[in-house]
C-alpha atoms as a PDB file:
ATOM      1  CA  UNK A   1       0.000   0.000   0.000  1.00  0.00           C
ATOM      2  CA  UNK A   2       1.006   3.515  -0.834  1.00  0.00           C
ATOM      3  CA  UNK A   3       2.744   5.108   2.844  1.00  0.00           C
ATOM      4  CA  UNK A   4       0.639   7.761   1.836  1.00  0.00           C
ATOM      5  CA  UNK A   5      -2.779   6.061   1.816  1.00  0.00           C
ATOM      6  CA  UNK A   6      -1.613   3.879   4.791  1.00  0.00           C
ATOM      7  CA  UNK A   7      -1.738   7.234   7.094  1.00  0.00           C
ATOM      8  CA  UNK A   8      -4.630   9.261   4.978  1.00  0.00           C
ATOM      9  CA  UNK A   9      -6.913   5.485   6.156  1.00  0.00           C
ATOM     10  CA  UNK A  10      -5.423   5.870   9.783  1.00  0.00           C
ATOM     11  CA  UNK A  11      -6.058   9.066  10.368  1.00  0.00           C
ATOM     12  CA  UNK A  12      -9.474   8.700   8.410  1.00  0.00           C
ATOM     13  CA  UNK A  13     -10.840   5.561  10.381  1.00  0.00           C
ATOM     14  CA  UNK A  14     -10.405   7.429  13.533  1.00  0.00           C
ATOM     15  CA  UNK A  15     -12.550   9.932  11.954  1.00  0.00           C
ATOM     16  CA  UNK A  16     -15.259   7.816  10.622  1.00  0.00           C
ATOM     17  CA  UNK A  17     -15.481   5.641  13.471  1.00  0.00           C
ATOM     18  CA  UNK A  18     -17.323   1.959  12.977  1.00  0.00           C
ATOM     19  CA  UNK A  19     -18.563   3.001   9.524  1.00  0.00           C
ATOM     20  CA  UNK A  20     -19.835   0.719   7.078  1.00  0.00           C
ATOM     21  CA  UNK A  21     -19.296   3.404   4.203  1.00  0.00           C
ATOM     22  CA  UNK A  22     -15.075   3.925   5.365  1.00  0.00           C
ATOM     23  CA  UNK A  23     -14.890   0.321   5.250  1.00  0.00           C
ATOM     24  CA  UNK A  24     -16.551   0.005   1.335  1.00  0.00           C
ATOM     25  CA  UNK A  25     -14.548   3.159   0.143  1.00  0.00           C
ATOM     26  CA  UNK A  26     -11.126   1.373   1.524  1.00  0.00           C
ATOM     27  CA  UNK A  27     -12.278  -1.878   0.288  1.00  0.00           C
ATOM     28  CA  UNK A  28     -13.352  -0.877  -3.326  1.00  0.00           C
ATOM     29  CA  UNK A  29     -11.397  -1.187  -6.566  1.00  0.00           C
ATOM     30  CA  UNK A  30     -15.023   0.950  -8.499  1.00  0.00           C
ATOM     31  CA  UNK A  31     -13.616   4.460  -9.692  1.00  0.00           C
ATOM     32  CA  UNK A  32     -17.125   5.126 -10.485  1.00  0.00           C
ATOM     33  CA  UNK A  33     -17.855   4.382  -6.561  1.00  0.00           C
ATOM     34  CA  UNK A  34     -15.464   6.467  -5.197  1.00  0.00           C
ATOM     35  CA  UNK A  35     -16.385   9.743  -7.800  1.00  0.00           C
ATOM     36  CA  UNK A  36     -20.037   9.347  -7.079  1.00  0.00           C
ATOM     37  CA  UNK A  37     -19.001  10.376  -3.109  1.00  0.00           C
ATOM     38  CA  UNK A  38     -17.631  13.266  -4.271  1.00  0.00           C
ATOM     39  CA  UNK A  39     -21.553  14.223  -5.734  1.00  0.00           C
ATOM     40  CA  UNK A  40     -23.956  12.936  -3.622  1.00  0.00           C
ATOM     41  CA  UNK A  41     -25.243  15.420  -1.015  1.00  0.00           C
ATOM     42  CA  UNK A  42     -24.830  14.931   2.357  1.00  0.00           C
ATOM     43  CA  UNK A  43     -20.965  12.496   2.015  1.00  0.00           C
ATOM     44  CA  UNK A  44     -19.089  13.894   5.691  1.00  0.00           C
ATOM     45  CA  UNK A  45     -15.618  15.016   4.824  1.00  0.00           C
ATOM     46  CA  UNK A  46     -13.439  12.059   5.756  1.00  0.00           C
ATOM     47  CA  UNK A  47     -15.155  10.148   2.763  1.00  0.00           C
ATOM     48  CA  UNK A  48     -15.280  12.573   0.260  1.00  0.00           C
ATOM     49  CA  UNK A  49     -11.098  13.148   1.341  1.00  0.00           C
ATOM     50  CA  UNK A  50     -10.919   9.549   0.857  1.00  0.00           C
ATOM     51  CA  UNK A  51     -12.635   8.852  -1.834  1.00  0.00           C
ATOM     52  CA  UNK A  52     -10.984  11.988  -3.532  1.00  0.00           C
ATOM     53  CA  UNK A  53      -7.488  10.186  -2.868  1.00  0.00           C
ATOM     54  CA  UNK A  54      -7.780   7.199  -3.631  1.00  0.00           C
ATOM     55  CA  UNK A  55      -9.291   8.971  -7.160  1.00  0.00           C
ATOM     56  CA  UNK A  56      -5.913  10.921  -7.243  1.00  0.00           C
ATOM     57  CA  UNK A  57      -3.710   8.061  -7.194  1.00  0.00           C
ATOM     58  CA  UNK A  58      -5.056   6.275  -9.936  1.00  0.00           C
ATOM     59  CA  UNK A  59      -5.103   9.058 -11.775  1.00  0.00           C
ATOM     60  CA  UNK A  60      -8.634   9.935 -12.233  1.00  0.00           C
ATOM     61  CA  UNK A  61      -9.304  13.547 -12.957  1.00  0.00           C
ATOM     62  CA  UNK A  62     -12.804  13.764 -11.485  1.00  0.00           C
ATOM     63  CA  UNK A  63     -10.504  13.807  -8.356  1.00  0.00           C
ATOM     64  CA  UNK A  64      -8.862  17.363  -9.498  1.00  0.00           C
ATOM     65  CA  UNK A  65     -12.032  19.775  -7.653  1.00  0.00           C
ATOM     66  CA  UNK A  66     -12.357  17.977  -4.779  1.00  0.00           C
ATOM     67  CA  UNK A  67      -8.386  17.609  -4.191  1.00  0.00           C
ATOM     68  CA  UNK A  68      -7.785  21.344  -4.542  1.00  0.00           C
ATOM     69  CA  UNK A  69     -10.258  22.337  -2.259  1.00  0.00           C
ATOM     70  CA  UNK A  70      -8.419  20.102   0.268  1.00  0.00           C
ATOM     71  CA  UNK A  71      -4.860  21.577  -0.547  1.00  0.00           C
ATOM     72  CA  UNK A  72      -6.521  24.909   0.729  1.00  0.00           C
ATOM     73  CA  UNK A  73      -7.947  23.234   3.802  1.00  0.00           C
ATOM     74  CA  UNK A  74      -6.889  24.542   7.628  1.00  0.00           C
ATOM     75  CA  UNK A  75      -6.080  21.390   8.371  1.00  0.00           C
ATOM     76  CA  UNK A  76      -2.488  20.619   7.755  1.00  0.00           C
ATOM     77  CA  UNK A  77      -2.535  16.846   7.489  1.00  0.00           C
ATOM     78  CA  UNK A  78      -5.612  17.015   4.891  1.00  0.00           C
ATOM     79  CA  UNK A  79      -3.416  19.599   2.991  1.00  0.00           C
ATOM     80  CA  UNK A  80      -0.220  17.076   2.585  1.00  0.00           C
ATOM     81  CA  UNK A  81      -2.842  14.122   1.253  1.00  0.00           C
ATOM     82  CA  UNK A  82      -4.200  16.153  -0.988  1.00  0.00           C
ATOM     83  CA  UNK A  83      -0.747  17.569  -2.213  1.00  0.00           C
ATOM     84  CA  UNK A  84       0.602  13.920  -3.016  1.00  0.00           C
ATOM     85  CA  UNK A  85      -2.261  12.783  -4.297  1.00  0.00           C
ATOM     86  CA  UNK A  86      -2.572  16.089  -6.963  1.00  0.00           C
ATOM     87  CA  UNK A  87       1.042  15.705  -7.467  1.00  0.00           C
ATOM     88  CA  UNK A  88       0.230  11.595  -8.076  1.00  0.00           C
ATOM     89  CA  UNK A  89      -2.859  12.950 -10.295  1.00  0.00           C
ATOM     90  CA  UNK A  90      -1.264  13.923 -13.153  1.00  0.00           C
ATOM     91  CA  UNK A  91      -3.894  17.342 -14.170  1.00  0.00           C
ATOM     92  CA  UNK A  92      -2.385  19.801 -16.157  1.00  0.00           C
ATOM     93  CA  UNK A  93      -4.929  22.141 -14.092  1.00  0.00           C
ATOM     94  CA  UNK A  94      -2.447  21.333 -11.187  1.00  0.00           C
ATOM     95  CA  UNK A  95      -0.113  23.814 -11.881  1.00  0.00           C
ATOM     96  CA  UNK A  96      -2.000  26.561 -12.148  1.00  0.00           C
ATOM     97  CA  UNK A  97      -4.259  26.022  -9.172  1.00  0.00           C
ATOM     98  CA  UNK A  98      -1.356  25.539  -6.723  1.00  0.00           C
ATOM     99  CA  UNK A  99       0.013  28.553  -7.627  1.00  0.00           C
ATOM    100  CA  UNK A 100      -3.057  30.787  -7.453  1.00  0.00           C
ATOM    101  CA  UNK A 101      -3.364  29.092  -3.941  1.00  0.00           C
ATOM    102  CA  UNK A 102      -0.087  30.229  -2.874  1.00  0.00           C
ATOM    103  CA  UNK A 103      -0.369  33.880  -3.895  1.00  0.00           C
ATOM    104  CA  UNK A 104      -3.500  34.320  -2.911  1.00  0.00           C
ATOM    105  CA  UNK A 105      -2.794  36.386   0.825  1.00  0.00           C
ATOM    106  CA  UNK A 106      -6.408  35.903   1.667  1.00  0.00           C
ATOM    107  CA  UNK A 107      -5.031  32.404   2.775  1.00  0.00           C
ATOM    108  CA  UNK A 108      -1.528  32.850   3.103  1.00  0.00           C
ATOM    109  CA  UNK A 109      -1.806  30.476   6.641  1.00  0.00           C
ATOM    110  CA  UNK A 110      -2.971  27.594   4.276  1.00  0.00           C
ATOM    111  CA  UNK A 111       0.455  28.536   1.372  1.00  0.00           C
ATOM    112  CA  UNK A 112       2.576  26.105   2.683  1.00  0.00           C
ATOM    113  CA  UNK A 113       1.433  22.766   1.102  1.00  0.00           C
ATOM    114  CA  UNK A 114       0.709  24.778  -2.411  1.00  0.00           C
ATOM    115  CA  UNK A 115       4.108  26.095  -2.211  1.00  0.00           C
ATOM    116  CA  UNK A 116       5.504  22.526  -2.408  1.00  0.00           C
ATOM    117  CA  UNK A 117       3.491  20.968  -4.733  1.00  0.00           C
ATOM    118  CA  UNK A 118       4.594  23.469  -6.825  1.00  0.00           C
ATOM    119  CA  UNK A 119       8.254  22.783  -5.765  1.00  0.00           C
ATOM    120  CA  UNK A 120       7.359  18.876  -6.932  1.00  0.00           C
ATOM    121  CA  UNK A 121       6.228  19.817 -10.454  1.00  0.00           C
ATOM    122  CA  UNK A 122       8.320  21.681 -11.445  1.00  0.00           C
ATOM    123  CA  UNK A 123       5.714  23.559 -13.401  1.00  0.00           C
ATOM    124  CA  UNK A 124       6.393  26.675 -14.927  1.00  0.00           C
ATOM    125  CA  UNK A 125       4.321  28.289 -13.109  1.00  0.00           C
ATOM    126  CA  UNK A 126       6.532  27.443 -10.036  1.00  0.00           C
ATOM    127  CA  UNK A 127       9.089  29.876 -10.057  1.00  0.00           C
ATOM    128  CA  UNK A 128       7.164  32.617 -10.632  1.00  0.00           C
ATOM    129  CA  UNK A 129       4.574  32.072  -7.756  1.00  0.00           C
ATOM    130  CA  UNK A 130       7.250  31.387  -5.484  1.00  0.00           C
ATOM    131  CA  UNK A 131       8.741  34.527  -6.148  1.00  0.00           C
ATOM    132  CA  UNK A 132       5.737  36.420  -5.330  1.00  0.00           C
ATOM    133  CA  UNK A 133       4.923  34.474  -2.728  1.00  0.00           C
ATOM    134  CA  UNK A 134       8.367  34.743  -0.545  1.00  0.00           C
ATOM    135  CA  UNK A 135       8.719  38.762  -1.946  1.00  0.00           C
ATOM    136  CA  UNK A 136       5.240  39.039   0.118  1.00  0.00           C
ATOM    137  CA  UNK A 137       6.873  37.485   2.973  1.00  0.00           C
ATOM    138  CA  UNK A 138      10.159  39.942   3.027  1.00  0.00           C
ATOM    139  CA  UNK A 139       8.509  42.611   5.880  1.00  0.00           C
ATOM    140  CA  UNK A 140       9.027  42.860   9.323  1.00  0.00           C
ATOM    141  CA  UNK A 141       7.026  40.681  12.065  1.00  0.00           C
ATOM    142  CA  UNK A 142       5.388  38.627   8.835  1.00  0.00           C
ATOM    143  CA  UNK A 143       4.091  35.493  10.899  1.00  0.00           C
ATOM    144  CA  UNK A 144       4.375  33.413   7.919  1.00  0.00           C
ATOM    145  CA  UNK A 145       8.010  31.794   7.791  1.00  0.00           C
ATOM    146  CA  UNK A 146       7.296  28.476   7.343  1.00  0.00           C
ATOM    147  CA  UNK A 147       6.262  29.622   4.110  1.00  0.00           C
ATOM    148  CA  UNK A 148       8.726  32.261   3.615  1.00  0.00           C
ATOM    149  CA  UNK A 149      11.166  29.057   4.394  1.00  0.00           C
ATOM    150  CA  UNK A 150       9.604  26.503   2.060  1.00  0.00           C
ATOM    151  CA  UNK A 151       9.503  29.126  -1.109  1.00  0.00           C
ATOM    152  CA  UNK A 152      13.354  29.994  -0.335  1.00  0.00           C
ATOM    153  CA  UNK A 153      14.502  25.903  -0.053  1.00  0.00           C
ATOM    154  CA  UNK A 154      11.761  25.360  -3.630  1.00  0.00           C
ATOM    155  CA  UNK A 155      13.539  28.227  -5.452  1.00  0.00           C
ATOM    156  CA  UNK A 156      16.905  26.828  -4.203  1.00  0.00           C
ATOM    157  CA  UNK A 157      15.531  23.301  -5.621  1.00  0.00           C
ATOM    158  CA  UNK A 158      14.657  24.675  -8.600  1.00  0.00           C
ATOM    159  CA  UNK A 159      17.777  26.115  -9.390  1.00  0.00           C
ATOM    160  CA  UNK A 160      16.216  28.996 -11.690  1.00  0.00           C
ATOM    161  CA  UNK A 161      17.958  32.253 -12.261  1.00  0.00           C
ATOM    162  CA  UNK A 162      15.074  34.385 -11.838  1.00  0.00           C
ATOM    163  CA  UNK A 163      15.128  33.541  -8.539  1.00  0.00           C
ATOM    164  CA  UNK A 164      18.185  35.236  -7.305  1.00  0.00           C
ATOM    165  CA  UNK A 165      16.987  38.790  -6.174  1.00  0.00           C
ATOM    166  CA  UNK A 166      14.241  37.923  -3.995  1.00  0.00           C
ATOM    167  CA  UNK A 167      17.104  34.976  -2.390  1.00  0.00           C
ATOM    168  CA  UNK A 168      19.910  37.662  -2.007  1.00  0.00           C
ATOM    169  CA  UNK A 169      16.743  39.805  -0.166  1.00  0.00           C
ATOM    170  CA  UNK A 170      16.221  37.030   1.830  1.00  0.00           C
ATOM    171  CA  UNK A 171      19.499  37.138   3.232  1.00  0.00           C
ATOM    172  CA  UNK A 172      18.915  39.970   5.465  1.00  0.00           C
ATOM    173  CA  UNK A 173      16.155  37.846   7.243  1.00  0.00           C
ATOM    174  CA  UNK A 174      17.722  35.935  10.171  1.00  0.00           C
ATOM    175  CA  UNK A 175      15.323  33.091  10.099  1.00  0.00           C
ATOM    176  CA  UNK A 176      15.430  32.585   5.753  1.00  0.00           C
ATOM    177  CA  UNK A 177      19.684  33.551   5.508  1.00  0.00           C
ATOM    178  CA  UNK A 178      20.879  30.194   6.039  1.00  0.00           C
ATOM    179  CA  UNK A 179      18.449  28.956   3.569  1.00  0.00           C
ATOM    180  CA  UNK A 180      19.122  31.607   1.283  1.00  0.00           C
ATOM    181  CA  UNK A 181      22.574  31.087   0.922  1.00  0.00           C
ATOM    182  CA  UNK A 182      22.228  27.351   0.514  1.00  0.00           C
ATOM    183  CA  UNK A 183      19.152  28.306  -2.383  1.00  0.00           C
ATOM    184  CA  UNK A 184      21.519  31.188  -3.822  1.00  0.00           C
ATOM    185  CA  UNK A 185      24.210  28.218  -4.560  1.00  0.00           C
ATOM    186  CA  UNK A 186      22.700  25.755  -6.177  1.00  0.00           C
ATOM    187  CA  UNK A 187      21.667  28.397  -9.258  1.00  0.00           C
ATOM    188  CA  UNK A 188      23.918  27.850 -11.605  1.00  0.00           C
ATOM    189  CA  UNK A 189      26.344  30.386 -13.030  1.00  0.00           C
ATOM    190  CA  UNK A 190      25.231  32.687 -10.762  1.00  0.00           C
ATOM    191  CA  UNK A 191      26.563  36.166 -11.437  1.00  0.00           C
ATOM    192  CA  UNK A 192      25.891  37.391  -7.385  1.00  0.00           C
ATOM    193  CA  UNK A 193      28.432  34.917  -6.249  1.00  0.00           C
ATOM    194  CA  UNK A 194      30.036  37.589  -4.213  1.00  0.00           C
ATOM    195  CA  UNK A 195      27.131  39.994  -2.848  1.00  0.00           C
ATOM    196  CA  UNK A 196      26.831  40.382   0.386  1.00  0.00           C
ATOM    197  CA  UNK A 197      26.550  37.524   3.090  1.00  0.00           C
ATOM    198  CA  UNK A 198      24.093  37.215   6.134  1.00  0.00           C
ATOM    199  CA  UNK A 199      26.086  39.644   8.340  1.00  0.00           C
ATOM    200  CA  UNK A 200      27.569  42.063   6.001  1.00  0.00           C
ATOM    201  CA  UNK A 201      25.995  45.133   4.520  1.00  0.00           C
END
């Protein structure tokens, strides 16, 4: 079994308790089962997250609404499913949906999980939203660093040029600087090389 699934059915049969419905959606191998949960009125959340991943991994696309609604969700754990199982999916919607979610600062709190899957695709939409997404976070007292933090280690994954400015800005934050640096060298042929270091002005 997928690690993944292993801990979304965990976590999920706590929630559903002695259900006869968690018990058919695990059990199932019927696509068509698991998408009509995702329609019919009335499905509690644990099933429709369920049914919604198991969708994902086999790579159905009447998964895709249901998953990014979940990415978005204030619950972290339901966030990371949904991430892996979009990222599992295979939607060229993906892309552009994660990165609308992470620059969107009405829900900034929820970025973090959108920031990554964008990380994982290595879309080109990635670079870009990260950018705006960590420039956002470059102010004093911003409570966000975990995403500040995940969009400077992405853009340091994704090695991309562009990237450089907002990572040398970065460098004046104590908490993103070691980060930065680390992100700042793995873009290659760098032409900031020698700009200043966490420290020196």
């Amino acid at each position: 079994m997928d690690e993944e699934l292993r801990s979304l059915t965990e976590r999920l049969r706590a929630e559903a308790g002695a259900s006869e419905t968690y018990e058919r959606l695990v059990a199932t191998g019927d696509l068509d089962t698991l998408a009509a949960v995702l329609t019919e009125p009335g499905q509690p959340l644990w099933a429709r997250e369920l049914a919604a991943f198991r969708l994902g991994l086999a790579g159905d696309r009447r998964a895709f609404e249901a998953l990014v609604l979940l990415l978005n969700h204030r619950d972290p754990p339901r966030c990371a499913a949904a991430a892996h199982a979009l990222a599992r999916l295979g939607d060229p919607r993906t892309a552009r949906a994660a990165a609308a979610l992470a620059t969107n600062e009405l829900r900034v709190a929820y970025a973090l999980h959108p920031v990554r899957l964008l990380v994982r695709l290595r879309a080109p939409e990635a670079v870009p939203a990260l950018i705006t997404t960590l420039q956002r976070r470059l102010h004093p007292h911003d409570p966000y660093r975990r995403v500040a933090l995940a969009c400077v280690e992405g853009l340091g994954e994704l090695g991309d040029a562009r990237a450089e400015p907002v990572l040398n800005e970065s460098l004046a934050h104590p908490a993103l600087a070691e980060a930065a640096v680390r992100a700042l060298a793995r873009i290659p042929g760098r032409k900031s090389s020698r700009r200043r270091t966490p420290g020196r002005r």
